[in-house]
C-alpha atoms as a PDB file:
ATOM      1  CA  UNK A   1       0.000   0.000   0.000  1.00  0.00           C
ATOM      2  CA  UNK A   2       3.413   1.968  -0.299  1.00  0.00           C
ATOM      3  CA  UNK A   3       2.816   5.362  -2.456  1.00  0.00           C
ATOM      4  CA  UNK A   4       6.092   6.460  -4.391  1.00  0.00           C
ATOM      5  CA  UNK A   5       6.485  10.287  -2.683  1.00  0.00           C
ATOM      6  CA  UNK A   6       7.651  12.200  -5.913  1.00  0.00           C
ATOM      7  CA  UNK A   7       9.921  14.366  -4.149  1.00  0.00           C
ATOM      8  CA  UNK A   8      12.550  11.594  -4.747  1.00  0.00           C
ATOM      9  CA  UNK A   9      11.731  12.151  -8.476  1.00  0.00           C
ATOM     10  CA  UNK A  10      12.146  16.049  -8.600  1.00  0.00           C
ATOM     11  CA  UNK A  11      11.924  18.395 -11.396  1.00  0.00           C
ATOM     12  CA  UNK A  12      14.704  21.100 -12.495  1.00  0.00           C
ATOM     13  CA  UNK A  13      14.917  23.987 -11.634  1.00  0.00           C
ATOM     14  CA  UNK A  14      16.142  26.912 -12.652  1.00  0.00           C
ATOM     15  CA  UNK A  15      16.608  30.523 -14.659  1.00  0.00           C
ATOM     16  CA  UNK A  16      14.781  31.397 -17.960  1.00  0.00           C
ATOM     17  CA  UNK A  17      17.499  29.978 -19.791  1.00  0.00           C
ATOM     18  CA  UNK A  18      18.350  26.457 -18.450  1.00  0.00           C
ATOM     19  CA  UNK A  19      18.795  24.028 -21.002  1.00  0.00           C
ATOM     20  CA  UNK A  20      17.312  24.714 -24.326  1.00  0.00           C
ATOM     21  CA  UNK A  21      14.311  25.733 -25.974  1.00  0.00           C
ATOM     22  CA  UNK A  22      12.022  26.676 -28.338  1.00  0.00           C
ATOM     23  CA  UNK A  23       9.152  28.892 -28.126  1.00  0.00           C
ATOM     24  CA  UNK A  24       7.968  32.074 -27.148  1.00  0.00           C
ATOM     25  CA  UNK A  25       9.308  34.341 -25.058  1.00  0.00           C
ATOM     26  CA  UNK A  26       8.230  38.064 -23.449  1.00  0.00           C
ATOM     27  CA  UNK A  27      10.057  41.161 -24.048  1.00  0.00           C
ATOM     28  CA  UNK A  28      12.469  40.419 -21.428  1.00  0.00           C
ATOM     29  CA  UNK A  29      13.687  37.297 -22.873  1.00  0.00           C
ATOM     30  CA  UNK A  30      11.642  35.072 -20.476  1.00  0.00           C
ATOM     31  CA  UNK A  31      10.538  32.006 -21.776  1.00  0.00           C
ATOM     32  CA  UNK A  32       6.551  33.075 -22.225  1.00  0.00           C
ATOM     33  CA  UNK A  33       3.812  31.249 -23.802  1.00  0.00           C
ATOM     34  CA  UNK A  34       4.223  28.241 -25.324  1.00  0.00           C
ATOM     35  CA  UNK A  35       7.517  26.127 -25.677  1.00  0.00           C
ATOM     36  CA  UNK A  36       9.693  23.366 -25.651  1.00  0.00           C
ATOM     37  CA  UNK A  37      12.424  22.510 -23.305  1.00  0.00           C
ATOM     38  CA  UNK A  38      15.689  19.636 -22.801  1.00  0.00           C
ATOM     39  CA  UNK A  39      16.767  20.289 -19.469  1.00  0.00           C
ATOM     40  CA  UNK A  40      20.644  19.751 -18.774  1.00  0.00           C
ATOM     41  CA  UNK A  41      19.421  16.488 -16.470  1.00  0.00           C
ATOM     42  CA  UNK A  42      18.062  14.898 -19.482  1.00  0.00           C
ATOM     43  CA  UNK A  43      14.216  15.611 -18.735  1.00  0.00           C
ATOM     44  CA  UNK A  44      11.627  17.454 -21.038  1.00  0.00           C
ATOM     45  CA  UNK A  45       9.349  20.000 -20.758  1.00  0.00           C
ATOM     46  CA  UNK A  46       6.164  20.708 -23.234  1.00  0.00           C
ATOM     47  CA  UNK A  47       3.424  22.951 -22.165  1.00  0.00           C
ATOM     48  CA  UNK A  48       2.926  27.047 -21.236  1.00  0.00           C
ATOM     49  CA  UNK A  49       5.379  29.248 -19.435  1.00  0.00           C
ATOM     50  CA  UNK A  50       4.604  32.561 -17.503  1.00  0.00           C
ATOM     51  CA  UNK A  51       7.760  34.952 -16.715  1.00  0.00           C
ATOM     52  CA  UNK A  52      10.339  31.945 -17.382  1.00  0.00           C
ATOM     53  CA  UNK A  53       8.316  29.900 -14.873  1.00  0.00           C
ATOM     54  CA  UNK A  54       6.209  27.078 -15.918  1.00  0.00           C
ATOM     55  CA  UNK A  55       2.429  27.660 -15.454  1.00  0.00           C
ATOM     56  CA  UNK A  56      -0.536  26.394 -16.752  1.00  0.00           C
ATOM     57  CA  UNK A  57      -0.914  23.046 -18.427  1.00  0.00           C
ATOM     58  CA  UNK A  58       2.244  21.010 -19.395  1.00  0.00           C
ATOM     59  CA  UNK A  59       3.922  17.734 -19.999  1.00  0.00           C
ATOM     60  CA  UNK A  60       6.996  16.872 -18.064  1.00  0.00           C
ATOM     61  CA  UNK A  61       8.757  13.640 -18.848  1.00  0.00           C
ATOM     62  CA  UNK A  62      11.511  12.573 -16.902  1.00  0.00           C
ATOM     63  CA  UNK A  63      14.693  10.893 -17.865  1.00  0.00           C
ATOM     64  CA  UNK A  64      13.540   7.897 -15.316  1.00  0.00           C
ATOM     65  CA  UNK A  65      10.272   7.119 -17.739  1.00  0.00           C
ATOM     66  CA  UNK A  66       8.134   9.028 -14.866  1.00  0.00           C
ATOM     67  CA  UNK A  67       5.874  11.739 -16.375  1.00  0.00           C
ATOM     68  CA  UNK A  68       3.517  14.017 -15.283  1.00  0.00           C
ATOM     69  CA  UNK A  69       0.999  15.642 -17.318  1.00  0.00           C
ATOM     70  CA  UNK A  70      -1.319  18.701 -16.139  1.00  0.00           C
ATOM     71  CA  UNK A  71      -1.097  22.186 -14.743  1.00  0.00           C
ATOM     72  CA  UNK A  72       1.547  24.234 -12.831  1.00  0.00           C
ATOM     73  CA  UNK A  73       2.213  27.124 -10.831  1.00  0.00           C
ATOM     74  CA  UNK A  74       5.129  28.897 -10.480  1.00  0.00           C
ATOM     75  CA  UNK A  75       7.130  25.916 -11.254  1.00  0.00           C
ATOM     76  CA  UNK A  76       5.467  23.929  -9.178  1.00  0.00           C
ATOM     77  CA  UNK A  77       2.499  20.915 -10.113  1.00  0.00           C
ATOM     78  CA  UNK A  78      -0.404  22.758  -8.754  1.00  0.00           C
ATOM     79  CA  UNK A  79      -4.415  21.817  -9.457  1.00  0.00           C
ATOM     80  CA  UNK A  80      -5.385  19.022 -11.573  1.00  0.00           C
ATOM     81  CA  UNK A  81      -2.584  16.475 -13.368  1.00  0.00           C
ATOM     82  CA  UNK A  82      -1.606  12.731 -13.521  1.00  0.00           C
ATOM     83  CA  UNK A  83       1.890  11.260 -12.349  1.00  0.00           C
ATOM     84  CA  UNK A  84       2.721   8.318 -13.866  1.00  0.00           C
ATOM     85  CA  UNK A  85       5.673   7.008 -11.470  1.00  0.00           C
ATOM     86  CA  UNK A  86       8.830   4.454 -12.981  1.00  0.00           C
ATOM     87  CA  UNK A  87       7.415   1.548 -11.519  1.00  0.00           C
ATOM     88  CA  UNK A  88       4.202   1.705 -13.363  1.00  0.00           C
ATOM     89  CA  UNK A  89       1.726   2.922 -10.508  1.00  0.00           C
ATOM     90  CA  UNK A  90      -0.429   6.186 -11.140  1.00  0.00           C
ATOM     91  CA  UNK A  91      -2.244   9.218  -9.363  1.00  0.00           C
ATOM     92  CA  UNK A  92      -4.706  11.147 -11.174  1.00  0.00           C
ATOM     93  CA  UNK A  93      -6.076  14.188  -8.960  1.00  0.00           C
ATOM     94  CA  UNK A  94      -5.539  17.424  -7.778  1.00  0.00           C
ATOM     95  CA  UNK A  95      -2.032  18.825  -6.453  1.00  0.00           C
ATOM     96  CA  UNK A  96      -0.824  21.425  -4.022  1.00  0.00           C
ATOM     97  CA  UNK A  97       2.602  23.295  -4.017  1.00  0.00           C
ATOM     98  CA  UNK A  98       3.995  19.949  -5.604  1.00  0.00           C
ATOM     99  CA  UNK A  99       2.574  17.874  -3.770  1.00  0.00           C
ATOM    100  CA  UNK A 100      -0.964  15.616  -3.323  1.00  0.00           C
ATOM    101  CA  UNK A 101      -3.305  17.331  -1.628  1.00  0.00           C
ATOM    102  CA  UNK A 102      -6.922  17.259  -2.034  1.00  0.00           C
ATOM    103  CA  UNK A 103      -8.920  13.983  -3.872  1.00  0.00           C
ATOM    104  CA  UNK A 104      -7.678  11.642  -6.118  1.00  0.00           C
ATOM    105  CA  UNK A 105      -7.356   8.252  -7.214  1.00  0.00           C
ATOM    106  CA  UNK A 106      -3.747   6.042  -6.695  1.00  0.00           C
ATOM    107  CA  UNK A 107      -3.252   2.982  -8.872  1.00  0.00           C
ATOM    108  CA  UNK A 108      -1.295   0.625  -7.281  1.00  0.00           C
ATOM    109  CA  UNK A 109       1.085  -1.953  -9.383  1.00  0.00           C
ATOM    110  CA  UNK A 110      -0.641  -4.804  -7.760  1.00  0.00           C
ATOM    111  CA  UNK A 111      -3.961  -3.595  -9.014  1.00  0.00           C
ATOM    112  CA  UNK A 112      -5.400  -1.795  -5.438  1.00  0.00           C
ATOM    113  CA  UNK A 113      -6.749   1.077  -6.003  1.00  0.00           C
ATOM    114  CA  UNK A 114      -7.268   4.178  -3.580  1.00  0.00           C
ATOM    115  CA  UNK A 115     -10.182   7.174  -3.926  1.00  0.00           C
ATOM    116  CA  UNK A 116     -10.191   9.743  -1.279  1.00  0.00           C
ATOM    117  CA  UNK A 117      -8.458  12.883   0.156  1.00  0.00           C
ATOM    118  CA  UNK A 118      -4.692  13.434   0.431  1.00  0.00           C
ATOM    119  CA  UNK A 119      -2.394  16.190   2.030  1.00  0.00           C
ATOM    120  CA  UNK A 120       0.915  16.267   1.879  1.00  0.00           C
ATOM    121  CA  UNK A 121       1.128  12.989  -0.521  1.00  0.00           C
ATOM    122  CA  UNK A 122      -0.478  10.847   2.350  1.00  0.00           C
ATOM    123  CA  UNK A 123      -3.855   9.849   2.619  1.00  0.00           C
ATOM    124  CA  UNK A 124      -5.393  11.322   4.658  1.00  0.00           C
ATOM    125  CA  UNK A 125      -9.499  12.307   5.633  1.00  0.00           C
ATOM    126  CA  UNK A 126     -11.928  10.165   3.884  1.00  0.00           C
ATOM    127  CA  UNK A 127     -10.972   7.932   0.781  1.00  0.00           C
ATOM    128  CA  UNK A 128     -11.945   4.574  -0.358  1.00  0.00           C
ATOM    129  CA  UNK A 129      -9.284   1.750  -0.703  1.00  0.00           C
ATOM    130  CA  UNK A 130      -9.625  -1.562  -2.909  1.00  0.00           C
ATOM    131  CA  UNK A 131      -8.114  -4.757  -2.739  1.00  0.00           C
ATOM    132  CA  UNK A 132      -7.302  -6.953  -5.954  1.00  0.00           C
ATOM    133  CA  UNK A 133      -5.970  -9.602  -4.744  1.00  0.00           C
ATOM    134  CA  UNK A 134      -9.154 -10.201  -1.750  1.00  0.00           C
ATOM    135  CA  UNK A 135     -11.705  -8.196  -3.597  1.00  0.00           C
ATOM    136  CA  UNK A 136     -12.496  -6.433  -0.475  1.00  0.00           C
ATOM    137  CA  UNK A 137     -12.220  -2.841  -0.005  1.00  0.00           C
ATOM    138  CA  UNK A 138     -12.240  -0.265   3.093  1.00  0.00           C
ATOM    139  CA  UNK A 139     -14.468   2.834   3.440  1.00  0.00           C
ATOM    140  CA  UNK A 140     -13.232   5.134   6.283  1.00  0.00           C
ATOM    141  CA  UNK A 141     -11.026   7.175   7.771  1.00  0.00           C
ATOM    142  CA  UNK A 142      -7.242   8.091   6.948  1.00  0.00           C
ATOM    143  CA  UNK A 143      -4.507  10.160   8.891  1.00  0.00           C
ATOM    144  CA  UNK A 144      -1.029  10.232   7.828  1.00  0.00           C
ATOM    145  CA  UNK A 145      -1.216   7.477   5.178  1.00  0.00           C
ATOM    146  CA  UNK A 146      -3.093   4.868   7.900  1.00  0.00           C
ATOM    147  CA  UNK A 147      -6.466   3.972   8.183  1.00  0.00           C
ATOM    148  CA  UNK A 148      -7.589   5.905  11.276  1.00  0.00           C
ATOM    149  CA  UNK A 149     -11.408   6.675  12.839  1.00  0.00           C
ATOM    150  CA  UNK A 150     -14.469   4.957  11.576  1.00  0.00           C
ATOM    151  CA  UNK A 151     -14.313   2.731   8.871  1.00  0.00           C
ATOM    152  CA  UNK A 152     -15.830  -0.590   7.322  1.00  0.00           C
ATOM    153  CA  UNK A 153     -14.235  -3.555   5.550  1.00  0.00           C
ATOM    154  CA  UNK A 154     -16.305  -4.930   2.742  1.00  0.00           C
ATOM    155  CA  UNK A 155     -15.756  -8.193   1.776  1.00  0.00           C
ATOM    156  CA  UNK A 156     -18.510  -9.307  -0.039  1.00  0.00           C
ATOM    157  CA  UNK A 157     -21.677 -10.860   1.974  1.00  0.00           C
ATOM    158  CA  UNK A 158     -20.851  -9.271   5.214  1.00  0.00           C
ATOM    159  CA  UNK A 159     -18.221  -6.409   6.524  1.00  0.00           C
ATOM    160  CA  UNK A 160     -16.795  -4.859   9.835  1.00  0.00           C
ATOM    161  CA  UNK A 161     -17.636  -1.845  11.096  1.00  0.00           C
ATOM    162  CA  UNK A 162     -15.208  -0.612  13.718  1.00  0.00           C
ATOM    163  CA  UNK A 163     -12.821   1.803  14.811  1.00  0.00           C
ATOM    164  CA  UNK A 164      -9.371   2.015  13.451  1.00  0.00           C
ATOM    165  CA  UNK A 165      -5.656   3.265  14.907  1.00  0.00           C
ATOM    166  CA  UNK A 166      -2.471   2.601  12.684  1.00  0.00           C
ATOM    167  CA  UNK A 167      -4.034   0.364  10.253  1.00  0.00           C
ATOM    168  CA  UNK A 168      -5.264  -1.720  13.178  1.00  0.00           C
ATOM    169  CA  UNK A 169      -9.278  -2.586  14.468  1.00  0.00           C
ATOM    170  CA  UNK A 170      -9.691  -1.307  18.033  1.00  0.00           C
ATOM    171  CA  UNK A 171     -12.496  -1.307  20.508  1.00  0.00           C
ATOM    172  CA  UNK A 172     -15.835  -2.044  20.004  1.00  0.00           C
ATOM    173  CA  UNK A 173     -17.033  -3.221  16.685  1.00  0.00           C
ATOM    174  CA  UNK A 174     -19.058  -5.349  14.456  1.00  0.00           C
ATOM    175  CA  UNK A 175     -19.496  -8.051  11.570  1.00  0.00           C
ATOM    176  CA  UNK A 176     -22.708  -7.376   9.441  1.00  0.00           C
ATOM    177  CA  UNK A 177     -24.053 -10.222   7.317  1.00  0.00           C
ATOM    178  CA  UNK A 178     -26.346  -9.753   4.558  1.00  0.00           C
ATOM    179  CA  UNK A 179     -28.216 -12.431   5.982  1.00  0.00           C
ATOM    180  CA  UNK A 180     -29.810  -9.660   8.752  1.00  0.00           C
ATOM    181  CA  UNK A 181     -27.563 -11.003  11.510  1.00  0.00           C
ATOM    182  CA  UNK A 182     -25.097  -8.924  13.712  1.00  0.00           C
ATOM    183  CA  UNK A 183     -22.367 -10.015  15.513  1.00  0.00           C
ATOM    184  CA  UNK A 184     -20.785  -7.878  18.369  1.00  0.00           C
ATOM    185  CA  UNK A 185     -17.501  -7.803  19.970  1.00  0.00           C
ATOM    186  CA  UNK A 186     -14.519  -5.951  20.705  1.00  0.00           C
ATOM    187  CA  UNK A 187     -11.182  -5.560  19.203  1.00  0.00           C
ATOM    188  CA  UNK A 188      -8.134  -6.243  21.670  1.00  0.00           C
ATOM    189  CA  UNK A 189      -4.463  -5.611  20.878  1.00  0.00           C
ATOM    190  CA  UNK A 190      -2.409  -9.198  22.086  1.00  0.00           C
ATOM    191  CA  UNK A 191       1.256  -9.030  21.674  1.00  0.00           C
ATOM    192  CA  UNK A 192       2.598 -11.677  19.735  1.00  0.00           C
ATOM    193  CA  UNK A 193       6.475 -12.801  19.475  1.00  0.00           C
ATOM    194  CA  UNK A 194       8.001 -12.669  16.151  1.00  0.00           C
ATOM    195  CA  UNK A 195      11.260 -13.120  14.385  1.00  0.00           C
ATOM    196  CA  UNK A 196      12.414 -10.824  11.948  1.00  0.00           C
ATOM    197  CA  UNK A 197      13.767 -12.757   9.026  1.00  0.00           C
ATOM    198  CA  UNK A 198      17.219 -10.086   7.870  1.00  0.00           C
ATOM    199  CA  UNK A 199      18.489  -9.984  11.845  1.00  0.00           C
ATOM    200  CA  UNK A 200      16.856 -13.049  13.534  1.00  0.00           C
ATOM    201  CA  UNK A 201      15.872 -10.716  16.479  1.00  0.00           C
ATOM    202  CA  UNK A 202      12.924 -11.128  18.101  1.00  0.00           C
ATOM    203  CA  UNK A 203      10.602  -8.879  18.644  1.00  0.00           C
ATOM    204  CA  UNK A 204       7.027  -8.242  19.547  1.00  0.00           C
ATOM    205  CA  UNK A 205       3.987  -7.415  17.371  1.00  0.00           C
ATOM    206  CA  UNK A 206       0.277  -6.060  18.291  1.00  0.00           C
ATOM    207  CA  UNK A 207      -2.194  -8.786  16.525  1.00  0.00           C
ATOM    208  CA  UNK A 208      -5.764  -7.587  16.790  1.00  0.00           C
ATOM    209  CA  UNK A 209      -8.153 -10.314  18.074  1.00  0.00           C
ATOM    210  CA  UNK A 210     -11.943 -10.362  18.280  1.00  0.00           C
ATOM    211  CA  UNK A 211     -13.653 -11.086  21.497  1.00  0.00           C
ATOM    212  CA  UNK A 212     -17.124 -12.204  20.475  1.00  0.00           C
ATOM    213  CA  UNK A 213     -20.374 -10.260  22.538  1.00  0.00           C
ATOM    214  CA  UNK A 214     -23.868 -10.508  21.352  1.00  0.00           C
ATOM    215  CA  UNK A 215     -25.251 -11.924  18.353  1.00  0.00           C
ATOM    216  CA  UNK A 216     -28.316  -9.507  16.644  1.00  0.00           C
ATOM    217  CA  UNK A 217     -31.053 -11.071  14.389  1.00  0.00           C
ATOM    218  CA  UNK A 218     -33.273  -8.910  12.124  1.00  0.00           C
ATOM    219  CA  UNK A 219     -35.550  -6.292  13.198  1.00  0.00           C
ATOM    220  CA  UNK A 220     -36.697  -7.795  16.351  1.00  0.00           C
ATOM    221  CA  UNK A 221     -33.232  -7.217  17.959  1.00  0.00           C
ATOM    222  CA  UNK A 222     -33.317 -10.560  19.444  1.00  0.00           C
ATOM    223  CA  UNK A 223     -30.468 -10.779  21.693  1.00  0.00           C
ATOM    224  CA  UNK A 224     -28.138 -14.148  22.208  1.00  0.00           C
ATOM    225  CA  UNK A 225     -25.069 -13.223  24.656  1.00  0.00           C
ATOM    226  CA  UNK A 226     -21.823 -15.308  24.070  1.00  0.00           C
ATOM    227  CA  UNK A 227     -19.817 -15.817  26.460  1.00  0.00           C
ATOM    228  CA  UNK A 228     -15.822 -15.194  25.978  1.00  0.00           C
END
């Protein structure tokens, strides 16, 4: 669920007359307009200039295969564009001071998918991720790249409705079948021993577990307690 942070892929920068181009230019010599530019790192630029800064919609290819393609200010990817990364993966949505802030969607390499709000290229507010491989997905809650608050796993027939800190279920919660049944519990954090395969330490890791409560059918609310 790893997002590439595009900072480690980072345009040039520069004066009005870094590398070459072609195109228009203002009465002061500034690249202006339209034009076309090889950068001395080996990327290109194709789109609209203001004052020797790129603004407006352009296409910026990188020398790595990345590219990103959509609007700028002041040299910066600002508003609406799509960054497709070296490794394949893609974001289409809306950017902020070069970065991804506000909604968009993040294709994954493995084929998940994310749709929701970002700041600061995490995700972060309320967004919607999906799961190839289980064909499950999560609707909820995100702070600092994590699924965090309220939120609901979908897997198909039934789905859990809980809270969430660090990716984990916590607290009260519970699994909602299609069939009109309800089953209560609680989330607890056990610590579990594990060995880490590069140093052969071990170490210990928070596994949630689910304490089954009461069991809900239909309407009625008929009631069956379970003991733990």
């Amino acid at each position: 669920m790893s997002d590439i942070d595009d900072d480690e892929i980072g345009e040039e920068e520069g004066g009005p007359n870094l590398g070459e181009y072609e195109g228009e230019r203002n009465e002061k010599n500034e690249r202006h307009g339209q034009g076309k530019a090889r950068l001395p790192n080996g990327d290109t630029y194709e789109g609209l200039y203001q004052y020797g800064k790129r603004q407006g919609k352009g296409l910026y290819k990188f020398k790595n295969g990345a590219r990103y393609d959509g609007e700028y200010g002041e040299n910066k990817k600002q508003g609406q564009g799509t960054f497709i990364y070296p490794d394949g993966s893609k974001y289409e949505g809306a950017w902020i001071d070069d970065q991804r802030n506000g909604f968009g969607i993040y294709y994954y390499i493995n084929g998940d998918r994310y749709e929701g709000e970002w700041q600061n290229h995490l995700r972060q507010g309320r967004g919607t991720y999906f799961y190839s491989q289980t064909g499950t997905k999560y609707v909820g809650m995100w702070q600092n790249g994590r699924r965090n608050g309220t939120g609901e796993v979908i897997f198909g027939k039934f789905k859990l409705r809980c809270h969430w800190k660090d990716d984990l279920p916590v607290g009260q919660g519970k699994y909602i079948f299609d069939i009109g049944c309800e089953q209560h519990g609680e989330y607890l954090q056990k610590e579990k021993p594990v060995v880490e395969e590069e140093t052969k330490k071990e170490d210990k890791k928070k596994i949630p577990t689910f304490m089954q409560g009461r069991v809900i059918f239909g309407q009625t609310r008929v009631v069956v307690s379970s003991s733990r």
